[in-house]
Structures are given as structure tokens and as C-alpha cells.
Protein backbone atom coordinates (compact mmCIF):
# COMPACT_ATOMS: atom_id res chain seq x y z
CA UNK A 1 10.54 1.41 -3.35
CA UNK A 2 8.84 0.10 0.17
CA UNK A 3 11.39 0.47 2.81
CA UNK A 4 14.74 1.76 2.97
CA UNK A 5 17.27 0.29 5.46
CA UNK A 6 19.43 3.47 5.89
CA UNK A 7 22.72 2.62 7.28
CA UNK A 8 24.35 4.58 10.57
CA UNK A 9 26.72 6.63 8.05
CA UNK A 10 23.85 7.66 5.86
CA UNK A 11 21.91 8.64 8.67
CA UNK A 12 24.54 10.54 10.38
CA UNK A 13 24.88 12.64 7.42
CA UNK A 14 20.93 13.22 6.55
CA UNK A 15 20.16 16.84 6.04
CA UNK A 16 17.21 18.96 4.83
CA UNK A 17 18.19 21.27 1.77
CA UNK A 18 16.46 23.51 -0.58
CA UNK A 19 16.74 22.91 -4.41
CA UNK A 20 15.31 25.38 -6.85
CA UNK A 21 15.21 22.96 -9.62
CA UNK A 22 12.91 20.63 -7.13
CA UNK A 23 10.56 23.56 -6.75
CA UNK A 24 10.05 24.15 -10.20
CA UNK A 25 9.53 20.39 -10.70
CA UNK A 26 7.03 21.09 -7.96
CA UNK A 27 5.85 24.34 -10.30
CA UNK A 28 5.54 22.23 -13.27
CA UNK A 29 3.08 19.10 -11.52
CA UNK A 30 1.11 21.56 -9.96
CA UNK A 31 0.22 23.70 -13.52
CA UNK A 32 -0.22 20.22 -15.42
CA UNK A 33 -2.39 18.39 -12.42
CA UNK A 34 -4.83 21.14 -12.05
CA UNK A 35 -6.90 20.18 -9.40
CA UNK A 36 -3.78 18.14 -7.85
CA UNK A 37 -2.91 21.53 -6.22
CA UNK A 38 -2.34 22.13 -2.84
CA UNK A 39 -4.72 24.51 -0.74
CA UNK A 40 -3.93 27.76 -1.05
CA UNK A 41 -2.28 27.20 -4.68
CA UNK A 42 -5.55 27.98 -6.65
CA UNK A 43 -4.84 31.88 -6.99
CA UNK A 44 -1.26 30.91 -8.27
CA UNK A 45 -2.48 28.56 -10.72
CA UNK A 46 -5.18 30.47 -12.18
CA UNK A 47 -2.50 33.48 -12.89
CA UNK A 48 0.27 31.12 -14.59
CA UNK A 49 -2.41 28.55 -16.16
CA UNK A 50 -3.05 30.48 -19.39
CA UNK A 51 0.74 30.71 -20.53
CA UNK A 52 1.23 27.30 -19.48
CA UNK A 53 -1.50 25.73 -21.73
CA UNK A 54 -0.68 28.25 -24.42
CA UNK A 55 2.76 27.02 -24.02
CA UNK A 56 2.18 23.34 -24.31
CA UNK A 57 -0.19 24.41 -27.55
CA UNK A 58 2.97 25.87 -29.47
CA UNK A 59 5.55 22.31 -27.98
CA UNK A 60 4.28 18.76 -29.07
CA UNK A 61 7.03 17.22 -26.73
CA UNK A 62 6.28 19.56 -24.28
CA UNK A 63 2.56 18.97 -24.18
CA UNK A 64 3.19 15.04 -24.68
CA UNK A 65 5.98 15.20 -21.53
CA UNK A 66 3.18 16.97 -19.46
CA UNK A 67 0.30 14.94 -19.97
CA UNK A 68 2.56 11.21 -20.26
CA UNK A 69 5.36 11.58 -18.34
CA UNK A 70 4.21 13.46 -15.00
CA UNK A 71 1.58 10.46 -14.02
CA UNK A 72 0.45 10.18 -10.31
CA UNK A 73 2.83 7.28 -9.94
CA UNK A 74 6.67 7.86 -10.97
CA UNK A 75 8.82 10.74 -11.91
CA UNK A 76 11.80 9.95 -14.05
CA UNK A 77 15.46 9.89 -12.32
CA UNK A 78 17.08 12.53 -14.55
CA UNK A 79 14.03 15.19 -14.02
CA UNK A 80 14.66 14.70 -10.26
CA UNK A 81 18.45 13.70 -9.28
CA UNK A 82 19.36 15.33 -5.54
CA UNK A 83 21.00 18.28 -6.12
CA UNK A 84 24.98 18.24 -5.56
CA UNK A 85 26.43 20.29 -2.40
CA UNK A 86 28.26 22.61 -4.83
CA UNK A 87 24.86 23.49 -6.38
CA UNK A 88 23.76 27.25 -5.43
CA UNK A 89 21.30 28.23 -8.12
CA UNK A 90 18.52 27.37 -10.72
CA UNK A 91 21.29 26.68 -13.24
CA UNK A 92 23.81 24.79 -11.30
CA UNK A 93 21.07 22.06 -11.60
CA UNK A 94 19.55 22.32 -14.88
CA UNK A 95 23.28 21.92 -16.01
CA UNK A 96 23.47 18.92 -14.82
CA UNK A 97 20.07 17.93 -16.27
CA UNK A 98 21.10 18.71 -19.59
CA UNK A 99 24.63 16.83 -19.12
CA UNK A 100 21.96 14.00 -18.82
CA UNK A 101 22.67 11.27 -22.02
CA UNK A 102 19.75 11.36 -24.00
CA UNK A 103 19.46 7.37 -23.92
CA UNK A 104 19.70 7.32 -20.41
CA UNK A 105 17.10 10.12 -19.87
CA UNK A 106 14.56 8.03 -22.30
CA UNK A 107 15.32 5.08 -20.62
CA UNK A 108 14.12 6.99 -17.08
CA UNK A 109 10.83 8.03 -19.02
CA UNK A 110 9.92 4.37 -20.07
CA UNK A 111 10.35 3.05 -16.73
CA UNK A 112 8.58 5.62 -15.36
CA UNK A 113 5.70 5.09 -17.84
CA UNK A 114 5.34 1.65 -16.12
CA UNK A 115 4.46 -0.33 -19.47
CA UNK A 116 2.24 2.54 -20.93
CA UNK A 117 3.30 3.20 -24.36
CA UNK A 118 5.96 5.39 -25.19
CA UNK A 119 4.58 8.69 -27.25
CA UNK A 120 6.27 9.27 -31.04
CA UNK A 121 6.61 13.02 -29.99
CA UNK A 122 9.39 12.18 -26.71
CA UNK A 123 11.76 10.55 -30.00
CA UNK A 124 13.81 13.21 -30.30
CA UNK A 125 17.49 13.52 -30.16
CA UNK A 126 18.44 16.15 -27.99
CA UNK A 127 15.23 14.83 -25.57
CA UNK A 128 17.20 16.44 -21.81
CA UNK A 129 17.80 20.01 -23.64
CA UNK A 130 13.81 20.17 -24.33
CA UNK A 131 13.20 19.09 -20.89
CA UNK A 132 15.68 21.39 -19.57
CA UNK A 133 13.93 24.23 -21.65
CA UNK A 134 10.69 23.64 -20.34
CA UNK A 135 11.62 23.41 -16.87
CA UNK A 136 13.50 26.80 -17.59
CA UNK A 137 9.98 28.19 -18.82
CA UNK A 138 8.52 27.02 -15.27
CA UNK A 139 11.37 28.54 -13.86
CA UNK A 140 11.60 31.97 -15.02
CA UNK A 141 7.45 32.81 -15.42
CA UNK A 142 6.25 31.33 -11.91
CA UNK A 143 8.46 30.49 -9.25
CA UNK A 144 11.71 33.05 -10.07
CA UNK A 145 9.32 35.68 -9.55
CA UNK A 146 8.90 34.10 -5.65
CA UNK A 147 11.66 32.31 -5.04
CA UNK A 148 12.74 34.66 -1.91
CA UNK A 149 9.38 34.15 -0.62
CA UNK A 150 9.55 30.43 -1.13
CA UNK A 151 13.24 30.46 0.13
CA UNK A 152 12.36 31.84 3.37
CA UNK A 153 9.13 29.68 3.89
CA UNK A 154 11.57 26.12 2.94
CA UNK A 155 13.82 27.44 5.70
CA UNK A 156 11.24 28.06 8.08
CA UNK A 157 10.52 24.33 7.78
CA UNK A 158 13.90 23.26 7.70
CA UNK A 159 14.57 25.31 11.06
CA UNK A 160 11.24 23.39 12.74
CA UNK A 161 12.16 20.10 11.52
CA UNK A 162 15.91 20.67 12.65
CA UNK A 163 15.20 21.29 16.16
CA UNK A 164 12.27 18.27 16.15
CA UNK A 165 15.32 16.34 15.10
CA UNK A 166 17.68 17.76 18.05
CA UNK A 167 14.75 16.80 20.31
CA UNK A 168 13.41 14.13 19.18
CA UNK A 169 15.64 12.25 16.77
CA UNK A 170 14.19 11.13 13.34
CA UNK A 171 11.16 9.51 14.45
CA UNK A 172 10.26 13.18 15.39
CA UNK A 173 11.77 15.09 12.91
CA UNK A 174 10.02 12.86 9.48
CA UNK A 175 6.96 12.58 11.82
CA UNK A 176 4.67 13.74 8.98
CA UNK A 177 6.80 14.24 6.25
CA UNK A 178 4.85 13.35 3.39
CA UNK A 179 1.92 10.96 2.67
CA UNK A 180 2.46 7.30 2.99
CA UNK A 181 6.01 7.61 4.56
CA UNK A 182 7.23 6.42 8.39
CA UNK A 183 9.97 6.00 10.47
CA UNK A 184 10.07 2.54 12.00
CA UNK A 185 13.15 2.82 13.79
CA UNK A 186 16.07 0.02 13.55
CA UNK A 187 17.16 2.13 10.50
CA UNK A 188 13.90 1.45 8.39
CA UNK A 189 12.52 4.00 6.56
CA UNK A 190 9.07 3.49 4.87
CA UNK A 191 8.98 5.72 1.94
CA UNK A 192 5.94 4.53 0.31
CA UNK A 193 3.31 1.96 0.71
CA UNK A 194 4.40 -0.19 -2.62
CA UNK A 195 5.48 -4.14 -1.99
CA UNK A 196 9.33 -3.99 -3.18
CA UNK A 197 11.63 -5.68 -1.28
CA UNK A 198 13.87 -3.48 0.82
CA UNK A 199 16.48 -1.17 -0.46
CA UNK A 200 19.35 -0.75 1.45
CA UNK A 201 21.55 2.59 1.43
CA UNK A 202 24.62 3.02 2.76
CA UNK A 203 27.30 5.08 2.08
CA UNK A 204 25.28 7.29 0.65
CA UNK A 205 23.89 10.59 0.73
CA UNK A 206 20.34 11.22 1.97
CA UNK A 207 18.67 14.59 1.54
CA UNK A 208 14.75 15.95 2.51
CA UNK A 209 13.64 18.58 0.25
CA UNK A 210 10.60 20.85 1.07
CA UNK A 211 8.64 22.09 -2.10
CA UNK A 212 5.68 23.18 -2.62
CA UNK A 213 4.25 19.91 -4.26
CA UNK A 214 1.25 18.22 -2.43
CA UNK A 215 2.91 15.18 -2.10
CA UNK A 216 6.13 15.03 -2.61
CA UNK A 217 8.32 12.12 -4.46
CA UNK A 218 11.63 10.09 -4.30
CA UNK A 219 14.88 10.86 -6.23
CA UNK A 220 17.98 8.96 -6.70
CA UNK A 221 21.60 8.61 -8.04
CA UNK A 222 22.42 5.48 -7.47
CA UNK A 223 24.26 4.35 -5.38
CA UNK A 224 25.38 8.26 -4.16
CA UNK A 225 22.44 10.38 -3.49
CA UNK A 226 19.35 10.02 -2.50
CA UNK A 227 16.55 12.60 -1.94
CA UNK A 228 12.77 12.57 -0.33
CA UNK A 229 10.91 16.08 -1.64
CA UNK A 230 8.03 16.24 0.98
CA UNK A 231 5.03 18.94 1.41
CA UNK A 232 6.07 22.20 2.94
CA UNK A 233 4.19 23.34 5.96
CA UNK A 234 2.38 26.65 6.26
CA UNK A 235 1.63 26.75 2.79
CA UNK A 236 -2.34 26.67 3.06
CA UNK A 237 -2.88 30.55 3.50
CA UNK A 238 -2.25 32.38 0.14
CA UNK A 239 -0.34 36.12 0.85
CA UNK A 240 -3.69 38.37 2.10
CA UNK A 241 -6.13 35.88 1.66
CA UNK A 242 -9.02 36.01 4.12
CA UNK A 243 -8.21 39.09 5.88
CA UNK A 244 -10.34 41.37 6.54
CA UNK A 245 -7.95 43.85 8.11
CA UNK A 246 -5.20 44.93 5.36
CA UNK A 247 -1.53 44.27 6.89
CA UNK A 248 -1.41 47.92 6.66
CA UNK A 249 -4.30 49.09 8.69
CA UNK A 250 -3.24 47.00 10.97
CA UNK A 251 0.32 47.78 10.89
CA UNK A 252 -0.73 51.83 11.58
CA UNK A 253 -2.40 50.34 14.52
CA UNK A 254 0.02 48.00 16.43
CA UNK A 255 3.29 49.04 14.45
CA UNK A 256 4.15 46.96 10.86
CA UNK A 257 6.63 44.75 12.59
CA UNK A 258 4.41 43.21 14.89
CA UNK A 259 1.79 43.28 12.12
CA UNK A 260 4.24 41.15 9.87
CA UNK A 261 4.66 38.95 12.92
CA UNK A 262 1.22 38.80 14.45
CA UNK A 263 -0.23 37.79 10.62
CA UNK A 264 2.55 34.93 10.36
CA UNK A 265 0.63 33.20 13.66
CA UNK A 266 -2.11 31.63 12.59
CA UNK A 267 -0.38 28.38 12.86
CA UNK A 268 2.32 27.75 16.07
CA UNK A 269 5.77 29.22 14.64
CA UNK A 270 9.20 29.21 16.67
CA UNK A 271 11.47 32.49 16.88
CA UNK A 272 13.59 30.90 14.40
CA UNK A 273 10.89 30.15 11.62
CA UNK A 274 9.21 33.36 12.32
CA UNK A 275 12.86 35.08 11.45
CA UNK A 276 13.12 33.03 8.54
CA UNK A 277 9.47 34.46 7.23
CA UNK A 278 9.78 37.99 8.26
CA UNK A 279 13.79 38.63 7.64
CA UNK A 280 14.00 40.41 10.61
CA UNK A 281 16.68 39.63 13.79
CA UNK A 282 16.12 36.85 16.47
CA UNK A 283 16.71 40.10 19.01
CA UNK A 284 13.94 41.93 16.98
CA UNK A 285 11.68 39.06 16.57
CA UNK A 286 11.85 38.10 20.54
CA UNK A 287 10.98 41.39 21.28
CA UNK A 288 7.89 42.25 19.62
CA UNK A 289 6.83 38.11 20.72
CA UNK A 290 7.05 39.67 24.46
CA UNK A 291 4.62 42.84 23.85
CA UNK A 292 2.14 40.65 21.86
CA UNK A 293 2.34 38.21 24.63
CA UNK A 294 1.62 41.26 27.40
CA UNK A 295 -1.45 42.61 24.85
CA UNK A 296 -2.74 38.98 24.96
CA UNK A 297 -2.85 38.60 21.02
CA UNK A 298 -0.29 35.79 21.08
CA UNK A 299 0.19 32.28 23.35
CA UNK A 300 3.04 30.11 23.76
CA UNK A 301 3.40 26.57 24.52
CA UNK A 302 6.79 24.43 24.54
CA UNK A 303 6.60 21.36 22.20
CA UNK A 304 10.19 19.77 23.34
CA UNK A 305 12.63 21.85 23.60
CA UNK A 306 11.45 24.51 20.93
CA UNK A 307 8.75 27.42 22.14
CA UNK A 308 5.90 27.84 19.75
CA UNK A 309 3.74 31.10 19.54
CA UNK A 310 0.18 31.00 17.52
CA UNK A 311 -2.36 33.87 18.13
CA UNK A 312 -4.94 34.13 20.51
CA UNK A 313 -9.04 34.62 19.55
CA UNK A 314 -8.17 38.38 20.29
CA UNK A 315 -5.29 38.41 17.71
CA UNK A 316 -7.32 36.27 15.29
CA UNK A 317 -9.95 39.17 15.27
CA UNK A 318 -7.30 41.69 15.27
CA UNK A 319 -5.88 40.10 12.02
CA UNK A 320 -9.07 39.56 10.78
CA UNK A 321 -9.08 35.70 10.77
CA UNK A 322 -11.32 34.89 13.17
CA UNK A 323 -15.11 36.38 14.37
CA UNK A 324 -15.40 39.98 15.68
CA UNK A 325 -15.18 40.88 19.28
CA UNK A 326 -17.71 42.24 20.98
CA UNK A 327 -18.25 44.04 24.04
């Protein structure tokens, strides 16, 4: 896909979004890439990875989706069409999968197989239903069960990459985004590193999706929608791991709201993203930032017009992240 040339009216209506069904797209590559997963995903994978293959055992079109279909190169359209406004849940999108003509949704799988050959077990009639069911699997065993968590970290990024925007414009705000992709300004968006000529979008509507997929992909419905899923940020650390101090402990200590907030620093967080993560009020958030700035666990440093907090050595030894210290 190369370069998009993103028109003014397209770009004035870009907006990041969260999509369930793109995180358990996300869910799915992860559980059938194995070691494809991103830091911090191992614990996850290890729990779900048992059903999963078990699952795939009992499904030949299941099992030949998996290990065909979801190559390191393309996705096919239908399993990853932006989501509509109107969509609010899980099944608001796998709906529309299903709706999905069964020719058309084969015809997505061949071109995504890029000339490989098409296996016997994907010839089935009712081919979007038993990708819809799997999907639904994904769904309800591993990522249902986190979904507020994930929720809140998507929005986290959304509200950092939001105010880069404000700031910065879109150079600022994709800075990053995902692997191979750049802003180049004049309206040209490099999406990936492959040689096809230019595709121009106008008109149209252009989302960014955060998931928790190492590197992201490109979806389409052409020539309405389009949709960049991209890495998450602040992902890397799984929930406890590496602390030597439980959340607890240290919440008896310093109180458990500044616990929740001093353990969510270990990379620089706004107010905002930090009330996205911990649910609690901008008024309570602000705060507690002020005492763990006066107890010298915390820093701040402006980056634009957003203030970021991220812990000090202190605070790193408090939580437990960092080496004891002495004296």
C-alpha cells in the first residue's frame, strides 16, 4: 500500500477510536504467532495457549485459518473492516462480519494468501459465520475477561496522542505509530515500506486504532473507511510483574491511591492518561501528583503543551522497580 495521499477533508476528520473486534483480532495473532508477542504478553499467552491449541485440534477450518490465513504479510479486508461510528460493542462488529458474502470474504483470503495455495478446509459455505465463531471464542475466553483494563489503557493512548496532535499536528501525533509508517507532510502518509504506487483517499474516513498487536496492520472499505491499528504504548509491564513491594504494602504505607498512581509511573504519563488508568478524577489525580512531587518520588517535565510525571530513583525503590536505597 506505500503511501497514502490523504486529502484535507480526510484529514480534518482523522480520529483515534477503540474497536473491540480489532483487539481480539489482535488476541487471535498473538495466540497463533507465539513468539510474535509483544513484551509483557508472555504470562497472557501461556494462560490462554492451551484452550487455543486444543481449540484449533477439535476445528479443521479453524486450525487451517490460523496457520494460512494470519501470515506476517496481509490480513484479509472482511476480518479487519474499520468499525462504523454506530458500533458500541463486540457484537455490533462481528455482525457486520458475518453480513460479510461468503464469495467476497474468500476472495479477501486469496489475495491475502499472495499466490500461496488456497487450503481444501477454508471451502466451506457459510466460510464468515466460522470466522465470526472463532473470533467470538477469542473474544469471550481472553480479552472479555480484560476488556475494561484494555479500555482504559487504549484511552490512555488516545488522550497522549490527542494532545501531541493539538501541539504538534500529525507529524507529532503518528510520530511512532507503528513500525515502518511516517508522516511526510504535504498530505503523504507512509503506511508501509512496500513499492505500490500511491493511494489516494479522499472523502473518506480515516481512523487509528490502538490494540495490543506488536505491529499493527491496515484496514479498508473502500472507498469509505479506512483504518491504521498501531501498537499501544505502556503495554511492556504485565499487572505486578517485577515488584518487589506488593501494591498493597505499599498502599498501607503511602495510602492506595497514590500507590495506584505512583506504580502507573514507570514510564512519563499525563493527568489525563493517568485518569484514564486509575478511574479516578482529574481533581483527585492532580492532587496526590502534588504530594508525590513534595515527597520527591515523582518528576515532571513539559513535552509541548502536555505535563508528564514518571518516578524518581526514590519512587522506583519505593515501588520496587529499581535498586534499594541505602543510607
Amino acid at each position: 500500500m506505500g503511501v497514502w495521499l490523504i486529502g484535507v477533508d480526510a484529514l480534518a476528520r482523522g480520529r483515534f477510536a477503540v474497536s473491540a473486534l480489532a483487539e481480539t483480532v489482535a488476541a487471535l495473532i498473538g495466540l497463533a504467532r507465539g513468539g510474535g508477542s509483544r513484551p509483557g504478553r508472555e504470562r497472557w499467552r501461556q494462560v490462554h495457549a492451551p484452550a487455543f491449541e486444543e481449540r484449533l485440534a477439535r476445528d479443521p477450518f479453524a486450525a487451517a485459518f490460523v496457520s494460512d490465513v494470519l501470515g506476517p504479510r496481509w490480513l484479509p479486508d472482511f476480518l479487519v473492516t474499520p468499525p462504523l461510528p454506530g458500533d458500541r460493542t463486540f457484537d455490533d462488529e462481528l455482525r457486520r462480519l458475518r453480513a460479510t458474502p461468503a464469495r467476497s470474504a474468500l476472495a479477501h483470503i486469496v489475495e491475502a494468501l499472495d499466490g500461496a495455495p488456497l487450503p481444501r478446509a477454508l471451502l466451506v459455505p457459510d466460510l464468515p459465520d466460522r470466522v465470526a465463531e472463532l473470533l467470538d471464542w477469542v473474544w469471550t475466553r481472553t480479552v472479555r475477561p480484560e476488556w475494561p483494563r484494555y479500555r482504559r489503557l487504549f484511552e490512555a493512548d488516545i488522550a497522549t496522542r490527542t494532545q501531541s496532535l493539538t501541539s504538534g499536528g500529525w507529524a507529532a501525533a503518528l510520530s511512532g505509530l507503528r513500525p515502518g509508517m511516517r508522516w511526510l507532510g504535504d498530505g503523504r502518509l507512509r503506511v508501509n515500506a512496500y513499492p505500490y504506487p500511491p493511494r489516494e483517499i479522499s472523502g473518506a474516513q480515516l481512523l487509528f486504532i490502538p490494540t495490543t498487536a506488536p505491529r499493527g496492520w491496515v484496514g479498508r472499505d473502500e472507498p469509505r473507511r479506512y483504518a491504521i491499528t498501531y501498537p499501544c504504548s505502556g503495554l511492556l509491564a504485565e499487572p505486578g510483574a517485577g515488584r518487589r513491594v506488593p501494591e498493597e504494602a505499599l498502599g498501607r504505607l503511602i495510602g492506595p491511591t497514590r500507590a495506584a498512581i505512583l506504580t502507573q509511573l514507570g514510564a512519563p504519563k499525563s493527568t489525563t492518561q493517568l485518569v484514564a488508568l486509575t478511574g479516578y478524577t482529574l481533581g483527585s489525580v492532580g492532587g496526590h501528583l502534588k504530594v508525590l512531587l513534595e515527597a520527591r518520588l515523582v518528576h515532571r517535565r513539559r513535552s509541548g503543551r502536555v505535563v508528564l510525571y514518571h518516578r524518581t530513583p526514590l519512587g522506583d525503590s519505593l515501588v520496587g522497580d529499581g535498586p534499594p536505597q541505602l543510607g
